[in-house]
N, C-alpha and C. Protein backbone atom coordinates (compact mmCIF):
# COMPACT_ATOMS: atom_id res chain seq x y z
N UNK A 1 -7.94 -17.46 -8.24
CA UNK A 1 -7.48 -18.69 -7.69
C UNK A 1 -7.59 -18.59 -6.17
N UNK A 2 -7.93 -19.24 -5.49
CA UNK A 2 -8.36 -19.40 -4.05
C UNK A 2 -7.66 -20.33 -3.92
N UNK A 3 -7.22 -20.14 -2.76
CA UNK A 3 -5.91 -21.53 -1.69
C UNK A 3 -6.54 -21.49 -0.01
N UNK A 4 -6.30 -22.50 0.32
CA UNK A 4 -6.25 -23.01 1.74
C UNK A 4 -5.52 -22.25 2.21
N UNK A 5 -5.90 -21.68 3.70
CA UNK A 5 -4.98 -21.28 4.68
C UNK A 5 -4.23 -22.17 5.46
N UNK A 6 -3.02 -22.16 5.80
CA UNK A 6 -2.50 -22.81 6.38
C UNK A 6 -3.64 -23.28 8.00
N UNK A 7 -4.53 -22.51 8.35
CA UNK A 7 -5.18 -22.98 9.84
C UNK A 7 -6.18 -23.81 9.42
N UNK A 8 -6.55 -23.51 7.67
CA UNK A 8 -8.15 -24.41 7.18
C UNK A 8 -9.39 -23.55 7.38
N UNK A 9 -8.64 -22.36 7.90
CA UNK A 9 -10.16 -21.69 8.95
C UNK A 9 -10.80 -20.53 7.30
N UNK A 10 -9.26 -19.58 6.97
CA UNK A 10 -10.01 -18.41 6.02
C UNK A 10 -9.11 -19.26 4.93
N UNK A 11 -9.94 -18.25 3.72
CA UNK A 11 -9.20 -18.50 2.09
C UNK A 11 -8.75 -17.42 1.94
N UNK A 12 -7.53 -17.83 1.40
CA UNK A 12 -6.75 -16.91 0.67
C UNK A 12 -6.53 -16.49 -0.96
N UNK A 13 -6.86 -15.75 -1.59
CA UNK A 13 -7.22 -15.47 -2.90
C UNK A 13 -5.68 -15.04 -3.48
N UNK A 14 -5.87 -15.11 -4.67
CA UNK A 14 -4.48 -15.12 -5.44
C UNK A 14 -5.40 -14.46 -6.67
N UNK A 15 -4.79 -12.70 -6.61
CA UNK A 15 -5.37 -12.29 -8.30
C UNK A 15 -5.36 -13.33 -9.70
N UNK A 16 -6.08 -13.44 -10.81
CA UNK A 16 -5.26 -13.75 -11.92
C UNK A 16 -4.90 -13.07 -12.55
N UNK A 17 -4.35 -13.50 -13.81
CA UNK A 17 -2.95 -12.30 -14.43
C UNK A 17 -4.00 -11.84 -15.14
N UNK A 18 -3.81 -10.62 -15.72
CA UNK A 18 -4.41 -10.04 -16.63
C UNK A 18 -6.04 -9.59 -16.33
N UNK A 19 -5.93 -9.39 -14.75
CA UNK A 19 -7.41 -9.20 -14.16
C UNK A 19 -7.35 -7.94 -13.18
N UNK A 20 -6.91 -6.59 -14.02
CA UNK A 20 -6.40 -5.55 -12.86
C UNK A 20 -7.86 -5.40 -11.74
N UNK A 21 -9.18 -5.41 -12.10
CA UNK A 21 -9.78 -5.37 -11.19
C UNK A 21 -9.94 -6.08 -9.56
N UNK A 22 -9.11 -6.87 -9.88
CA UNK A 22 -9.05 -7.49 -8.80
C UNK A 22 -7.94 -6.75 -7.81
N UNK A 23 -7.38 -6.24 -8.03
CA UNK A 23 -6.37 -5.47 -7.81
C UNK A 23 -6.30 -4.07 -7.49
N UNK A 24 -7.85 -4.01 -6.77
CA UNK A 24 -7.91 -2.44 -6.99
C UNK A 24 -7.33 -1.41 -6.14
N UNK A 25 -6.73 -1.29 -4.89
CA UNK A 25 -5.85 -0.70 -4.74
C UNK A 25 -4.57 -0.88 -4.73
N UNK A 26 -4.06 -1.77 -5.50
CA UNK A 26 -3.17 -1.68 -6.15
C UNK A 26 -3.19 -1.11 -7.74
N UNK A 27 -3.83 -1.22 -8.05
CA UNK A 27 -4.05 -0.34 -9.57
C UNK A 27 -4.31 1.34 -9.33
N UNK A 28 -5.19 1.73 -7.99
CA UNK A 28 -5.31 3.12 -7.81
C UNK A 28 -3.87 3.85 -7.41
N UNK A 29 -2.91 2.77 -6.62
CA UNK A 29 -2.09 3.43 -6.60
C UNK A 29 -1.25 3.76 -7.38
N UNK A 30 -1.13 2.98 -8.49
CA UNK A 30 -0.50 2.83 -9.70
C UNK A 30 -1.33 4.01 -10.36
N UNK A 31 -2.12 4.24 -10.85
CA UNK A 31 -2.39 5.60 -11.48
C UNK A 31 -2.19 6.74 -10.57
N UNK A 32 -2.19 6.90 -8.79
CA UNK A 32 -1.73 7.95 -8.59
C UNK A 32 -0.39 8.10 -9.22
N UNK A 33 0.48 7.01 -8.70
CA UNK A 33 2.38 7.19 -8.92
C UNK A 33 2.46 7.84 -10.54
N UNK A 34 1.65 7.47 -11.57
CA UNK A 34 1.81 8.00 -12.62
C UNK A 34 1.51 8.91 -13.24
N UNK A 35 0.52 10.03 -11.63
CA UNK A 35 0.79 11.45 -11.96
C UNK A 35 2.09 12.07 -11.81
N UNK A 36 3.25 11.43 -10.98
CA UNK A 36 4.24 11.72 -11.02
C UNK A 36 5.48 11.12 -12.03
N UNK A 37 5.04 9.91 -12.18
CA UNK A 37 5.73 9.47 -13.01
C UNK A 37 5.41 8.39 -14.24
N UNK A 38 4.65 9.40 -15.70
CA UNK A 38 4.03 8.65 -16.62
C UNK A 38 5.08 7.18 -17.01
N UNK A 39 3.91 6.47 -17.21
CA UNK A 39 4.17 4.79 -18.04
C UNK A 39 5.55 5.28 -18.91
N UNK A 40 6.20 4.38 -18.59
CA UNK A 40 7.76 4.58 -19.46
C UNK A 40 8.81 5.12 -19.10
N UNK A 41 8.49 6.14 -17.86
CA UNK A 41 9.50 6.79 -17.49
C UNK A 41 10.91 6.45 -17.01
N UNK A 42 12.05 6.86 -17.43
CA UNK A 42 13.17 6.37 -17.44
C UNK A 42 13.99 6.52 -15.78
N UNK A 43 13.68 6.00 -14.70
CA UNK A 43 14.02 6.50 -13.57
C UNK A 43 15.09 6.85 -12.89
N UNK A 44 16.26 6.79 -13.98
CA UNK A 44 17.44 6.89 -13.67
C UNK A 44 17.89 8.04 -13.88
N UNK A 45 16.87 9.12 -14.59
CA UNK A 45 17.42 10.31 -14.77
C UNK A 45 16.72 11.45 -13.43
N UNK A 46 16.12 10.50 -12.47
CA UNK A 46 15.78 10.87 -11.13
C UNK A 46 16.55 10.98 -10.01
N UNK A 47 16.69 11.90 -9.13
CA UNK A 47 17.85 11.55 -8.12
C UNK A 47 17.24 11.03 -7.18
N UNK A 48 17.53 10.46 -6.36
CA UNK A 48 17.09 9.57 -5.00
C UNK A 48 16.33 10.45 -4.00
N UNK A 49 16.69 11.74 -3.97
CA UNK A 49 15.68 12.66 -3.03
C UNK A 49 14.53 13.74 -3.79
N UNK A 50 14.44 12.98 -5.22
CA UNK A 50 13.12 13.86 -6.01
C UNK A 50 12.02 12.40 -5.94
N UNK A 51 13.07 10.98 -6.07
CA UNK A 51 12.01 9.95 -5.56
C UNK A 51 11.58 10.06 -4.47
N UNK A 52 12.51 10.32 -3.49
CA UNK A 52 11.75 10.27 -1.97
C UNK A 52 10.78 11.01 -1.48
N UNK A 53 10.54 12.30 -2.48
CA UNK A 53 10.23 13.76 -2.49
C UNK A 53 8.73 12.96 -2.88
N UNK A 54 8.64 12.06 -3.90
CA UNK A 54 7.17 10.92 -4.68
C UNK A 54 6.91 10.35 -3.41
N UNK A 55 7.67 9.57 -2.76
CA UNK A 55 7.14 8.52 -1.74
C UNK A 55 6.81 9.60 -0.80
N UNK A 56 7.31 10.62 -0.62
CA UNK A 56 6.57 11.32 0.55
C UNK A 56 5.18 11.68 0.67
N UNK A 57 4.98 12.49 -0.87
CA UNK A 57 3.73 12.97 -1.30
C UNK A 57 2.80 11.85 -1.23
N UNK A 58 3.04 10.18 -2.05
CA UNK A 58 2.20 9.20 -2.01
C UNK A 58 1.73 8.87 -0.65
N UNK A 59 2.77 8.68 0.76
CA UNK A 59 2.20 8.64 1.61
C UNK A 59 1.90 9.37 2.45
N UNK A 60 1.43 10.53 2.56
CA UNK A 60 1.03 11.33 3.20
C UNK A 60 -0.12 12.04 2.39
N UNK A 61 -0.62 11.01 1.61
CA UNK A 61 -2.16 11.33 0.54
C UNK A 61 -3.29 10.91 0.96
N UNK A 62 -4.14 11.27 1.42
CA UNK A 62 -5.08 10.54 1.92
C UNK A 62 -5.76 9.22 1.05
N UNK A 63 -6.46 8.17 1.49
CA UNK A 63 -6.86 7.66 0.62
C UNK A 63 -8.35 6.82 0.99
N UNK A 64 -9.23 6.71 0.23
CA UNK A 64 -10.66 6.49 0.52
C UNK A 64 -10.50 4.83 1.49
N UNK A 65 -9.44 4.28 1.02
CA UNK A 65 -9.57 2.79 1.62
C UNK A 65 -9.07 2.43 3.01
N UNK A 66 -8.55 4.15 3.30
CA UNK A 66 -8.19 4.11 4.68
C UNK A 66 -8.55 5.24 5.10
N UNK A 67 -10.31 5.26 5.13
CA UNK A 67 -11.39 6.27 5.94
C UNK A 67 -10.67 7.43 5.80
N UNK A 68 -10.05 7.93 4.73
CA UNK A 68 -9.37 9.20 4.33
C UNK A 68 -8.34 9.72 5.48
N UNK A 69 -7.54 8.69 5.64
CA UNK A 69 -6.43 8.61 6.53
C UNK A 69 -5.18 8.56 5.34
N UNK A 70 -3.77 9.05 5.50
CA UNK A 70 -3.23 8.34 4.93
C UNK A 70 -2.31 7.18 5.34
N UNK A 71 -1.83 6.68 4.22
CA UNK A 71 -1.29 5.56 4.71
C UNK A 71 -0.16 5.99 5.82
N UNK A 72 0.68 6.81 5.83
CA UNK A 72 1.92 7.07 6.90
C UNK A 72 0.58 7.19 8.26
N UNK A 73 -0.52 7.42 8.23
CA UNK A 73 -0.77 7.59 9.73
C UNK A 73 -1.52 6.56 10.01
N UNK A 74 -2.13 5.92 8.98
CA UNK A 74 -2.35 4.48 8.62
C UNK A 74 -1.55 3.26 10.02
N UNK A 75 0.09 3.56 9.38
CA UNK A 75 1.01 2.77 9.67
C UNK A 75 1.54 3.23 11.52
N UNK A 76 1.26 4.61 11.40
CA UNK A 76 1.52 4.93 13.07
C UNK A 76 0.66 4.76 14.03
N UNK A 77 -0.66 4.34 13.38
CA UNK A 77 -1.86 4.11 14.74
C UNK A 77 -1.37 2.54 14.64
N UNK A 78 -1.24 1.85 13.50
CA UNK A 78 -0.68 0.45 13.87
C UNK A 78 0.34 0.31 14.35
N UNK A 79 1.43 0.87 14.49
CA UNK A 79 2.61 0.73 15.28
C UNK A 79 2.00 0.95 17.09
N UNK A 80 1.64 1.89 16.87
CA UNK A 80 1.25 2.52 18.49
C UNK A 80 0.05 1.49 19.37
N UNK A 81 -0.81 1.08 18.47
CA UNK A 81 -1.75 -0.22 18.56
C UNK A 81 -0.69 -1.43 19.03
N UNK A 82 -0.07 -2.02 18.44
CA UNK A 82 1.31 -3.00 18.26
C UNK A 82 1.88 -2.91 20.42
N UNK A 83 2.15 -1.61 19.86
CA UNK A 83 3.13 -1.47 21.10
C UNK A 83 2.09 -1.60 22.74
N UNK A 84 0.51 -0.67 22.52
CA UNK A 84 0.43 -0.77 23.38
C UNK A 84 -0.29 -2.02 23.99
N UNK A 85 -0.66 -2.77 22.58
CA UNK A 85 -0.91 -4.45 23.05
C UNK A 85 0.33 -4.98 23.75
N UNK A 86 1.81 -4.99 23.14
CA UNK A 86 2.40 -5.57 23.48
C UNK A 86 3.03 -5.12 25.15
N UNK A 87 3.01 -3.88 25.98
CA UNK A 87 2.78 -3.43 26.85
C UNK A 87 2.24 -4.08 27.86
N UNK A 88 0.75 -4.27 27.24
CA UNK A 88 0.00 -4.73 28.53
C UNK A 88 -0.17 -5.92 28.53
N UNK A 89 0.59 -6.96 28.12
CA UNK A 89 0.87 -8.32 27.86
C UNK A 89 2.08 -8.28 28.91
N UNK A 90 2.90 -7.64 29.53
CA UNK A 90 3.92 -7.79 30.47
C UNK A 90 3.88 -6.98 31.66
């Protein structure tokens, strides 16, 4: 499904249901998380710092869709990008 951007200028796409390909890194990440934690798993018998112990490993994984960067350093060249635009704007 494709929608109007609010400017008219780009389109914005909307997966459909039942179409994981469209979805593909979101589906890769979903089979990484489920080397840690298979389909079904009951997450409550997890403590909050063996999850965090998952989110650490997930982001600090490299990944092909970010030139084998991972996402945590991903997110710090954009922060640092962010800041030093916003810097030299004042």
């Amino acid at each position: 499904m494709k929608l109007p951007s609010p400017d008219g200028k780009q389109r914005v796409t909307d997966c459909d249901p039942h179409c994981p390909w469209q979805r593909g890194t979101c589906e890769n990440t979903n089979g990484l998380l489920r080397q840690y934690l298979p389909k079904g798993t009951d997450l409550s018998v997890y403590g909050q710092n063996e999850l965090d112990g998952i989110a650490g490993s997930m982001n600090n994984r490299p990944r092909a869709t970010h030139n084998w960067l991972s996402p945590l350093q991903v997110f710090a060249r954009t922060l640092a990008g962010s800041h030093q635009a916003s810097a030299s704007t004042q």
